[in-house]
PDB file of N, CA and C in Angstrom:
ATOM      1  N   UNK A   1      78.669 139.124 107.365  1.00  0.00           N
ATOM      2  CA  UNK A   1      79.617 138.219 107.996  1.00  0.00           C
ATOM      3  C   UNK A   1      80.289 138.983 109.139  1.00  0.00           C
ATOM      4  N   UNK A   2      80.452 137.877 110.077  1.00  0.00           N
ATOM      5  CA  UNK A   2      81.205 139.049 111.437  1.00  0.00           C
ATOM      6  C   UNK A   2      82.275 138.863 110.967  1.00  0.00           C
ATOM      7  N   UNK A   3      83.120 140.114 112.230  1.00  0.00           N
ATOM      8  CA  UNK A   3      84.301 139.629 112.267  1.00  0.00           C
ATOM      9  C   UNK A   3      85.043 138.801 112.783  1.00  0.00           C
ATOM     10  N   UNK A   4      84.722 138.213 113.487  1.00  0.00           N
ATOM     11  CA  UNK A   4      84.890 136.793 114.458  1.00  0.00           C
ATOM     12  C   UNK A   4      84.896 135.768 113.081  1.00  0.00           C
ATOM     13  N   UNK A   5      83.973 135.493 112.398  1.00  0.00           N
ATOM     14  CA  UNK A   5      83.825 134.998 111.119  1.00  0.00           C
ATOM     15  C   UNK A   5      85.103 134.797 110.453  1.00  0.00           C
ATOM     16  N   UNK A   6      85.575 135.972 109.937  1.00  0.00           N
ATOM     17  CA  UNK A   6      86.266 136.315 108.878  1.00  0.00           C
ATOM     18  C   UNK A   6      87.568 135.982 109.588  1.00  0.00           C
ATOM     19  N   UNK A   7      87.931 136.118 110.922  1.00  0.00           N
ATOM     20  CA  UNK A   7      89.029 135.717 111.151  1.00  0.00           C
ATOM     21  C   UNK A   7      89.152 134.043 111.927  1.00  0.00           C
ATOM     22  N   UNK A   8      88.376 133.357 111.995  1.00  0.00           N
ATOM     23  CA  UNK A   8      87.884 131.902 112.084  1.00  0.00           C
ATOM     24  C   UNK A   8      88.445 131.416 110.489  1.00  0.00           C
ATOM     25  N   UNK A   9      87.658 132.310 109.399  1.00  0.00           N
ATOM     26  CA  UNK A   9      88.251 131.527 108.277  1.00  0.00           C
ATOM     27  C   UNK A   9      90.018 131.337 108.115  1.00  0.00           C
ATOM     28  N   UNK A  10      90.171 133.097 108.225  1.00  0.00           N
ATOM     29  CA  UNK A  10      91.416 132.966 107.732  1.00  0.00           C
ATOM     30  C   UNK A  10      92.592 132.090 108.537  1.00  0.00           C
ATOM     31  N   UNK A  11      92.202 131.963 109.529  1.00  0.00           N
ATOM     32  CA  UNK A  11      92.999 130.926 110.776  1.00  0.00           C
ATOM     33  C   UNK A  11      92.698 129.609 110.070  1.00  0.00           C
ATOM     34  N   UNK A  12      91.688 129.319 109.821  1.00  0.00           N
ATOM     35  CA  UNK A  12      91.360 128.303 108.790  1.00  0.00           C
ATOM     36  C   UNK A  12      92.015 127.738 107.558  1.00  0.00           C
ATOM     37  N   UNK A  13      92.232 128.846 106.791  1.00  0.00           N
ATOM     38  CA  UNK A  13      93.536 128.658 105.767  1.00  0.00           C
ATOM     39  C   UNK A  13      94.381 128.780 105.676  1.00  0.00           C
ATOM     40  N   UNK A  14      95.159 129.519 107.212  1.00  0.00           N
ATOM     41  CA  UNK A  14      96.579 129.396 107.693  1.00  0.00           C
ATOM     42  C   UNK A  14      97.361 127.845 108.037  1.00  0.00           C
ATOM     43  N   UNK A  15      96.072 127.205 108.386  1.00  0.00           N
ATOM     44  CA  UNK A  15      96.484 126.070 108.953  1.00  0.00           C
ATOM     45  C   UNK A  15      95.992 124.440 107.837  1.00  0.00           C
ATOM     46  N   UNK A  16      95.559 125.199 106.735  1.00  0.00           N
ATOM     47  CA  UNK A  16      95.602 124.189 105.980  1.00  0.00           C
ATOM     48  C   UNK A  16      97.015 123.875 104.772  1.00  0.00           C
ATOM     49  N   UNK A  17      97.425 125.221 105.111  1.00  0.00           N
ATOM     50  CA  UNK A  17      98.539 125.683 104.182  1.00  0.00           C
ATOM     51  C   UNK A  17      99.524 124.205 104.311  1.00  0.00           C
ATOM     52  N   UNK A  18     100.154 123.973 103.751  1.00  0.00           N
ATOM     53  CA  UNK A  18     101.518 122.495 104.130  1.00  0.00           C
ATOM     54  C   UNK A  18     102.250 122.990 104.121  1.00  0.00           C
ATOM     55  N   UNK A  19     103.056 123.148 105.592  1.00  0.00           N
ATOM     56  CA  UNK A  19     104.459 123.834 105.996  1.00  0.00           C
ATOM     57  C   UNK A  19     105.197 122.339 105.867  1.00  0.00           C
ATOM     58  N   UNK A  20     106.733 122.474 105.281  1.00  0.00           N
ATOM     59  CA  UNK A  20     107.963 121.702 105.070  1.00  0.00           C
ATOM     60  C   UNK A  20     107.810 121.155 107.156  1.00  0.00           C
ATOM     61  N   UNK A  21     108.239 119.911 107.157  1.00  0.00           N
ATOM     62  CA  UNK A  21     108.462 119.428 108.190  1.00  0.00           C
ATOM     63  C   UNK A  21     109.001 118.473 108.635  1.00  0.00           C
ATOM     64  N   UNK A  22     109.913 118.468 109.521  1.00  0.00           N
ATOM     65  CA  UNK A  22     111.378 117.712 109.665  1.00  0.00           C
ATOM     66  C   UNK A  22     110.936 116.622 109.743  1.00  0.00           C
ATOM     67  N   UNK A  23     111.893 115.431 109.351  1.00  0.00           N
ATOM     68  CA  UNK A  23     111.654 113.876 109.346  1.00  0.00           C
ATOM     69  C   UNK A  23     111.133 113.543 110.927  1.00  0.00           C
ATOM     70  N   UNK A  24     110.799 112.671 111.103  1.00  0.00           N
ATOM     71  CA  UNK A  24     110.388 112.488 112.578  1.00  0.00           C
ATOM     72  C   UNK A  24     111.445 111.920 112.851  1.00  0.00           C
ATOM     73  N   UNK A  25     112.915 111.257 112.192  1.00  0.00           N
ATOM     74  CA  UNK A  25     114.272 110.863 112.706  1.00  0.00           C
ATOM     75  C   UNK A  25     115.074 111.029 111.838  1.00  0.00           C
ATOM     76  N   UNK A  26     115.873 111.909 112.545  1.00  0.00           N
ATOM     77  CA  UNK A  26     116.799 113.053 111.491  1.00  0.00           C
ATOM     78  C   UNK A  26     118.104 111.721 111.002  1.00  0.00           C
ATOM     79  N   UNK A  27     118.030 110.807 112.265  1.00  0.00           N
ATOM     80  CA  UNK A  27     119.264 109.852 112.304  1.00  0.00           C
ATOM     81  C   UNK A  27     118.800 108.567 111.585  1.00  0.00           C
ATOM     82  N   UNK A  28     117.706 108.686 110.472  1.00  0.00           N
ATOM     83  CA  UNK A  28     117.450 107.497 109.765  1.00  0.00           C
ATOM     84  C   UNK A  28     118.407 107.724 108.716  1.00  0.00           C
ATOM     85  N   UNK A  29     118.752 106.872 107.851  1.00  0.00           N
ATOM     86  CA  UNK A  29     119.751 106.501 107.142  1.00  0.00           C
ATOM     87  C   UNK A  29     119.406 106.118 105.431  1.00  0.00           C
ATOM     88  N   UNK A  30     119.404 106.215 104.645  1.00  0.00           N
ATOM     89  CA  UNK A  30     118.588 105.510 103.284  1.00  0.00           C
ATOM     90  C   UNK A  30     118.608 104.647 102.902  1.00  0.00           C
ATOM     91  N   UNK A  31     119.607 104.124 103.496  1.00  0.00           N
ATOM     92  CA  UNK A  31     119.849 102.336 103.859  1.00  0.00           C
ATOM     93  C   UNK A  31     118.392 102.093 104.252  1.00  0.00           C
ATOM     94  N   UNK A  32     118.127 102.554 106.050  1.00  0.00           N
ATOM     95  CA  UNK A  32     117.146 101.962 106.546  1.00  0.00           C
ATOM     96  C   UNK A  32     116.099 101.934 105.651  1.00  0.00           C
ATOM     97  N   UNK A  33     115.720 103.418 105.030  1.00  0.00           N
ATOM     98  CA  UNK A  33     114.427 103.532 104.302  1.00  0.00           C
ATOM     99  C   UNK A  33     114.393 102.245 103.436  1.00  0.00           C
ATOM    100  N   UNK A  34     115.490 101.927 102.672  1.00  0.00           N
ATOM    101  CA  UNK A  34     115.409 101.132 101.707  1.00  0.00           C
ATOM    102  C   UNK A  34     114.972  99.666 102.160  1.00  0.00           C
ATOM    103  N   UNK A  35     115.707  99.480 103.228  1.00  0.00           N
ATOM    104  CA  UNK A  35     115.575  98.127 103.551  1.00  0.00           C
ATOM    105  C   UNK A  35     113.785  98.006 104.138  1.00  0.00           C
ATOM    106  N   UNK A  36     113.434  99.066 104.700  1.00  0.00           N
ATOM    107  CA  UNK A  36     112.332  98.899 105.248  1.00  0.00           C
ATOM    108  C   UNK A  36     111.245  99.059 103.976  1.00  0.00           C
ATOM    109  N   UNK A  37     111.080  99.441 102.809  1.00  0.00           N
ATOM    110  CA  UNK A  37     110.446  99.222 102.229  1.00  0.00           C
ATOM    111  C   UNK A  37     110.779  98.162 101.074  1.00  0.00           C
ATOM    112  N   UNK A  38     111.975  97.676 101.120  1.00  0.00           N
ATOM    113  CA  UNK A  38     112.010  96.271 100.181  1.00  0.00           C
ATOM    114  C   UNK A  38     111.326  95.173 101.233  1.00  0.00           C
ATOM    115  N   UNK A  39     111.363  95.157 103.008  1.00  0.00           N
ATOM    116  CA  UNK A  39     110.533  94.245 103.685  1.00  0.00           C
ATOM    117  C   UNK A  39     109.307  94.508 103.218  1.00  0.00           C
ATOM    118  N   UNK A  40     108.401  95.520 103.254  1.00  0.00           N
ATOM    119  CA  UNK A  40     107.266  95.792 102.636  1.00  0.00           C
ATOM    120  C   UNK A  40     106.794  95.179 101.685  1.00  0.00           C
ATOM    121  N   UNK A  41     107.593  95.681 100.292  1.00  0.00           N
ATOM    122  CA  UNK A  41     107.248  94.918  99.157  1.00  0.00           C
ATOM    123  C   UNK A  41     106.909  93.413  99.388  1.00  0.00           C
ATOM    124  N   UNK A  42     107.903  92.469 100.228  1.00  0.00           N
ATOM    125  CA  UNK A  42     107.778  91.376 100.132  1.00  0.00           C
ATOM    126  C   UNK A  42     106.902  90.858 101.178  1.00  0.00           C
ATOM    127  N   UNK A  43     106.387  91.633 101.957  1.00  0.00           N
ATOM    128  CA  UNK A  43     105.371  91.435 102.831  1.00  0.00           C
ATOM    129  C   UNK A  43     103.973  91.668 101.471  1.00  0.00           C
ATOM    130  N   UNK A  44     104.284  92.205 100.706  1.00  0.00           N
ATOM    131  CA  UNK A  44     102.628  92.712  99.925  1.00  0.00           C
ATOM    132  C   UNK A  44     103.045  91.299  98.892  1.00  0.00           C
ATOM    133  N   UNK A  45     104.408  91.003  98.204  1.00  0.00           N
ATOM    134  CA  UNK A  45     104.531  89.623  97.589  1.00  0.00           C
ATOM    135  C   UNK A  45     103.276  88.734  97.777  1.00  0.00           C
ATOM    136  N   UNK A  46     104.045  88.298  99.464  1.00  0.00           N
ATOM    137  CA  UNK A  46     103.419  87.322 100.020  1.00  0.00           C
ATOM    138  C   UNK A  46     101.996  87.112  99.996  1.00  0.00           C
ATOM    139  N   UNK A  47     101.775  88.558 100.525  1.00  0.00           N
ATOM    140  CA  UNK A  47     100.118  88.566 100.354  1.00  0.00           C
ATOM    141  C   UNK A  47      99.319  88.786  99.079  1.00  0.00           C
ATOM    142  N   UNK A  48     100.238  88.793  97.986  1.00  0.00           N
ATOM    143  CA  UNK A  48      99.369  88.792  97.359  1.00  0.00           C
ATOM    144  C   UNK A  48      99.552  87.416  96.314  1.00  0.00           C
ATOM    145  N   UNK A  49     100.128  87.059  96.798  1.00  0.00           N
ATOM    146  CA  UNK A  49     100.430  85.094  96.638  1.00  0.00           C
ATOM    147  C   UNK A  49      99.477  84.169  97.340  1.00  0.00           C
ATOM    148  N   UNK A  50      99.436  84.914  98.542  1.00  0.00           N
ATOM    149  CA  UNK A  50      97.729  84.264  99.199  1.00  0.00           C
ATOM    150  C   UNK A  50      96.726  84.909  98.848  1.00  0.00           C
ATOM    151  N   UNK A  51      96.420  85.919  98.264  1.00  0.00           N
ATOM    152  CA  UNK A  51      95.049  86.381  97.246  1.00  0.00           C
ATOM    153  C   UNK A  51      94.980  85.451  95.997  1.00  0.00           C
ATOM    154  N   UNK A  52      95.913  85.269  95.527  1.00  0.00           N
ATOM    155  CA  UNK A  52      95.921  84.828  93.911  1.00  0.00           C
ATOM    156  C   UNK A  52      95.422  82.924  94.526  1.00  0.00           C
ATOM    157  N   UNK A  53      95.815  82.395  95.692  1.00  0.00           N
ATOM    158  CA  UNK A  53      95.668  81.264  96.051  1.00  0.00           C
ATOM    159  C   UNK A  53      94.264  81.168  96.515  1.00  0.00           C
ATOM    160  N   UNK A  54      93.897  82.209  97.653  1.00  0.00           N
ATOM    161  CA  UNK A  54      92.672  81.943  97.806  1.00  0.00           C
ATOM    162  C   UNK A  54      91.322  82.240  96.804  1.00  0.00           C
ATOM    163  N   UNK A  55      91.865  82.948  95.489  1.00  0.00           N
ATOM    164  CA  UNK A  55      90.757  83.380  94.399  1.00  0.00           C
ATOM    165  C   UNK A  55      90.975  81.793  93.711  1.00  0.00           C
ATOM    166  N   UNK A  56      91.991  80.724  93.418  1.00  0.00           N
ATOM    167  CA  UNK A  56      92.032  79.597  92.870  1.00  0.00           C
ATOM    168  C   UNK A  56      91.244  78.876  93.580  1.00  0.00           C
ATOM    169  N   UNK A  57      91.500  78.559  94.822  1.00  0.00           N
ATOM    170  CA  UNK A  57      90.266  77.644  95.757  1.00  0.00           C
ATOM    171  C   UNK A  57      88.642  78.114  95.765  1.00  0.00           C
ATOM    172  N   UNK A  58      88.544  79.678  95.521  1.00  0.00           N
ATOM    173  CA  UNK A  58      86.897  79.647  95.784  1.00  0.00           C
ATOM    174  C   UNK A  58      86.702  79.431  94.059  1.00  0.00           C
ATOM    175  N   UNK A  59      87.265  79.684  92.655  1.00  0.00           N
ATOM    176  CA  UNK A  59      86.862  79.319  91.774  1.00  0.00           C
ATOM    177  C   UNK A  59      86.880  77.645  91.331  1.00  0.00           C
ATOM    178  N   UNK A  60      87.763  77.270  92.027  1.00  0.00           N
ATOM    179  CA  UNK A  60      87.544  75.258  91.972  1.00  0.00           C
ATOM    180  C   UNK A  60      86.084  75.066  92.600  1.00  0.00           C
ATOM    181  N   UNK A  61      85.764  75.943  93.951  1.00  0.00           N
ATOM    182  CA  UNK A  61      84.605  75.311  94.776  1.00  0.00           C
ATOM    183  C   UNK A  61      83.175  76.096  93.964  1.00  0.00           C
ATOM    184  N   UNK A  62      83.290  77.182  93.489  1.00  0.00           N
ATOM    185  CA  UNK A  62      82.176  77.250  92.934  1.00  0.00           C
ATOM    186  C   UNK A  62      82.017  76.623  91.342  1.00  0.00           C
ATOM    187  N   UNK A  63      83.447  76.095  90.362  1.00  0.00           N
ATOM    188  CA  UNK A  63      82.901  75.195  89.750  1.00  0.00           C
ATOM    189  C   UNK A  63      82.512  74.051  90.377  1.00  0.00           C
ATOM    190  N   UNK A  64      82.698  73.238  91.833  1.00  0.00           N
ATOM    191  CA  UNK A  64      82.304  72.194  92.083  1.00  0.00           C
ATOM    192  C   UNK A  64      80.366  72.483  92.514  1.00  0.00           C
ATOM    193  N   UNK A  65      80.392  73.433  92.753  1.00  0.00           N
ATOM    194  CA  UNK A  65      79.169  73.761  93.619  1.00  0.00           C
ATOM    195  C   UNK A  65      78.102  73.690  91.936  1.00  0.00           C
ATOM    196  N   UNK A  66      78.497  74.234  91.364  1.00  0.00           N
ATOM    197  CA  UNK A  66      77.738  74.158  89.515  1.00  0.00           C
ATOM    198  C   UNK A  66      77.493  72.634  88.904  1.00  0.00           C
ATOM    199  N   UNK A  67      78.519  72.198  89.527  1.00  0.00           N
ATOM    200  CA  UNK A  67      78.098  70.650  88.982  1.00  0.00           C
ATOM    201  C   UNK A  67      77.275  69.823  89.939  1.00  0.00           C
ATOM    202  N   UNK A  68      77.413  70.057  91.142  1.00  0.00           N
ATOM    203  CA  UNK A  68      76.842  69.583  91.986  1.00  0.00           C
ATOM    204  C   UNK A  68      74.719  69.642  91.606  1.00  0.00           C
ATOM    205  N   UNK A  69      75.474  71.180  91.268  1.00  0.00           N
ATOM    206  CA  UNK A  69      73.436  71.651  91.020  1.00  0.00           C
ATOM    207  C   UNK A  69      73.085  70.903  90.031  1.00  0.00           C
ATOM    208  N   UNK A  70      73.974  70.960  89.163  1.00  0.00           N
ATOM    209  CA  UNK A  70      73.296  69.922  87.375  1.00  0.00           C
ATOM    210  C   UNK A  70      72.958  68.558  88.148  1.00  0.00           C
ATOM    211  N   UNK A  71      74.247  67.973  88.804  1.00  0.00           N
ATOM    212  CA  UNK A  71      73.709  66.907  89.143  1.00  0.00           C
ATOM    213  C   UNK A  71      72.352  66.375  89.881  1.00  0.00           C
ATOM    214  N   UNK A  72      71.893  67.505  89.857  1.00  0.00           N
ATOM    215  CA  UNK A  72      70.912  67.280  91.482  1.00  0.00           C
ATOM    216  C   UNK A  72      69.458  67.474  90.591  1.00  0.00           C
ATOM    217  N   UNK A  73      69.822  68.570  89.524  1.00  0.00           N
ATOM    218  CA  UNK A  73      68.978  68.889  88.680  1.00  0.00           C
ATOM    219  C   UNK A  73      68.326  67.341  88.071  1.00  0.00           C
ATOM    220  N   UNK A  74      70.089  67.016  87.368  1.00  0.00           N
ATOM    221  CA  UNK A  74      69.467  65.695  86.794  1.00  0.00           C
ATOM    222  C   UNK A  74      68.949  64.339  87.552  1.00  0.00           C
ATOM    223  N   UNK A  75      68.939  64.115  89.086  1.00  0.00           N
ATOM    224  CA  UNK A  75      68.833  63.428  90.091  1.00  0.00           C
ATOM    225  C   UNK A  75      67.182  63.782  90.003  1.00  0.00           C
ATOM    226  N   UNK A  76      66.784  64.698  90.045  1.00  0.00           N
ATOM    227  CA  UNK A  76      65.327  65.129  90.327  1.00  0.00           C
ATOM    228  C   UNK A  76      64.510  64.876  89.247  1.00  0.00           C
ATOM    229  N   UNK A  77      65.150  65.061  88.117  1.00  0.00           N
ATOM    230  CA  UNK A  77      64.606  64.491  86.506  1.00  0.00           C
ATOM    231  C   UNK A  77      64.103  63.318  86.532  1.00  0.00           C
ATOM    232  N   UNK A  78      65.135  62.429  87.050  1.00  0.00           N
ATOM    233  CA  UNK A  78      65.317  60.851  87.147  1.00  0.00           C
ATOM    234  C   UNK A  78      63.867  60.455  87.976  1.00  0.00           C
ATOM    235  N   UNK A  79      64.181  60.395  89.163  1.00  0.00           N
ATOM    236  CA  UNK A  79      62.684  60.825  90.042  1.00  0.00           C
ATOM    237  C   UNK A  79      61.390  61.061  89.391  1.00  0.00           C
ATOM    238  N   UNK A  80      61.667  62.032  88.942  1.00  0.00           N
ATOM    239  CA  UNK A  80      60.327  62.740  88.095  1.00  0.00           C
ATOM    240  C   UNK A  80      59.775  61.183  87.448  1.00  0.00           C
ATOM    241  N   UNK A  81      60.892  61.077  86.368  1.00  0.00           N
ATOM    242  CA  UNK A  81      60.504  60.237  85.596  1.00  0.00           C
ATOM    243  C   UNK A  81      59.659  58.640  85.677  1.00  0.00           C
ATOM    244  N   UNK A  82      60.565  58.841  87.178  1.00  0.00           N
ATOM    245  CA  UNK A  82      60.167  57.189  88.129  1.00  0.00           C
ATOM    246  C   UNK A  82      58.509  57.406  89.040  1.00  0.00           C
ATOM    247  N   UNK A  83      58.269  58.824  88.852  1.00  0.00           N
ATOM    248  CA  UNK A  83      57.480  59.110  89.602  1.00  0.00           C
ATOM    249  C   UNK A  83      57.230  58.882  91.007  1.00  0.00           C
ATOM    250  N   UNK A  84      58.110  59.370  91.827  1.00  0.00           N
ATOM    251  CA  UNK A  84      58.887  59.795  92.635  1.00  0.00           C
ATOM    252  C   UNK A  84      59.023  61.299  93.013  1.00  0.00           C
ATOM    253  N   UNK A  85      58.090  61.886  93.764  1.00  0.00           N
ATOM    254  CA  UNK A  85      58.267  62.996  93.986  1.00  0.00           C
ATOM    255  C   UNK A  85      59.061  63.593  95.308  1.00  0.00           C
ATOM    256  N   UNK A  86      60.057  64.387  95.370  1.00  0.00           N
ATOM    257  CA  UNK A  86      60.739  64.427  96.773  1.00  0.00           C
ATOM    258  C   UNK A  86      60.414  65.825  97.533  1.00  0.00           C
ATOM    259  N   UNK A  87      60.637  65.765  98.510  1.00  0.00           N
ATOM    260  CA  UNK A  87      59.681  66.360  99.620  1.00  0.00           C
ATOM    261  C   UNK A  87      61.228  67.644 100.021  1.00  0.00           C
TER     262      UNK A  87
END
């Protein structure tokens, strides 16, 4: 291993190290924090009030889509029976 190497690494694990580092706004308040993540929460509420809504609509449409097939199943039976073959 060179030495160019060996000191590539160790620069390497100097800089993976996690140095402490100042807030990016020393003049935020814990108020703000707070308030800005109770908006959050109720931003993820919301959305996840429209997940739970849109998983109810695609399970109504794929039970409708299941009956639809039986029906079609039994539509083609009928046919059969009349001798009636469909194209």
């Amino acid at each position: 291993m060179t030495e160019e190497t060996k000191e590539t690494k160790e620069e390497a694990k100097k800089s993976n190290l996690i140095a402490p580092q100042e807030p990016v706004d020393p003049e935020i308040t814990v108020e703000q924090v707070q308030a800005q993540l109770n908006y959050a929460q109720k931003i993820i509420n919301v959305l996840q009030t429209k997940v739970n809504d849109a998983n109810g609509v695609i399970v109504q449409l794929e039970a409708r889509l299941l009956m639809a097939e039986e029906d079609k199943a039994g539509i083609l039976k009928q046919l059969e029976y009349a001798g009636i073959t469909p194209q």
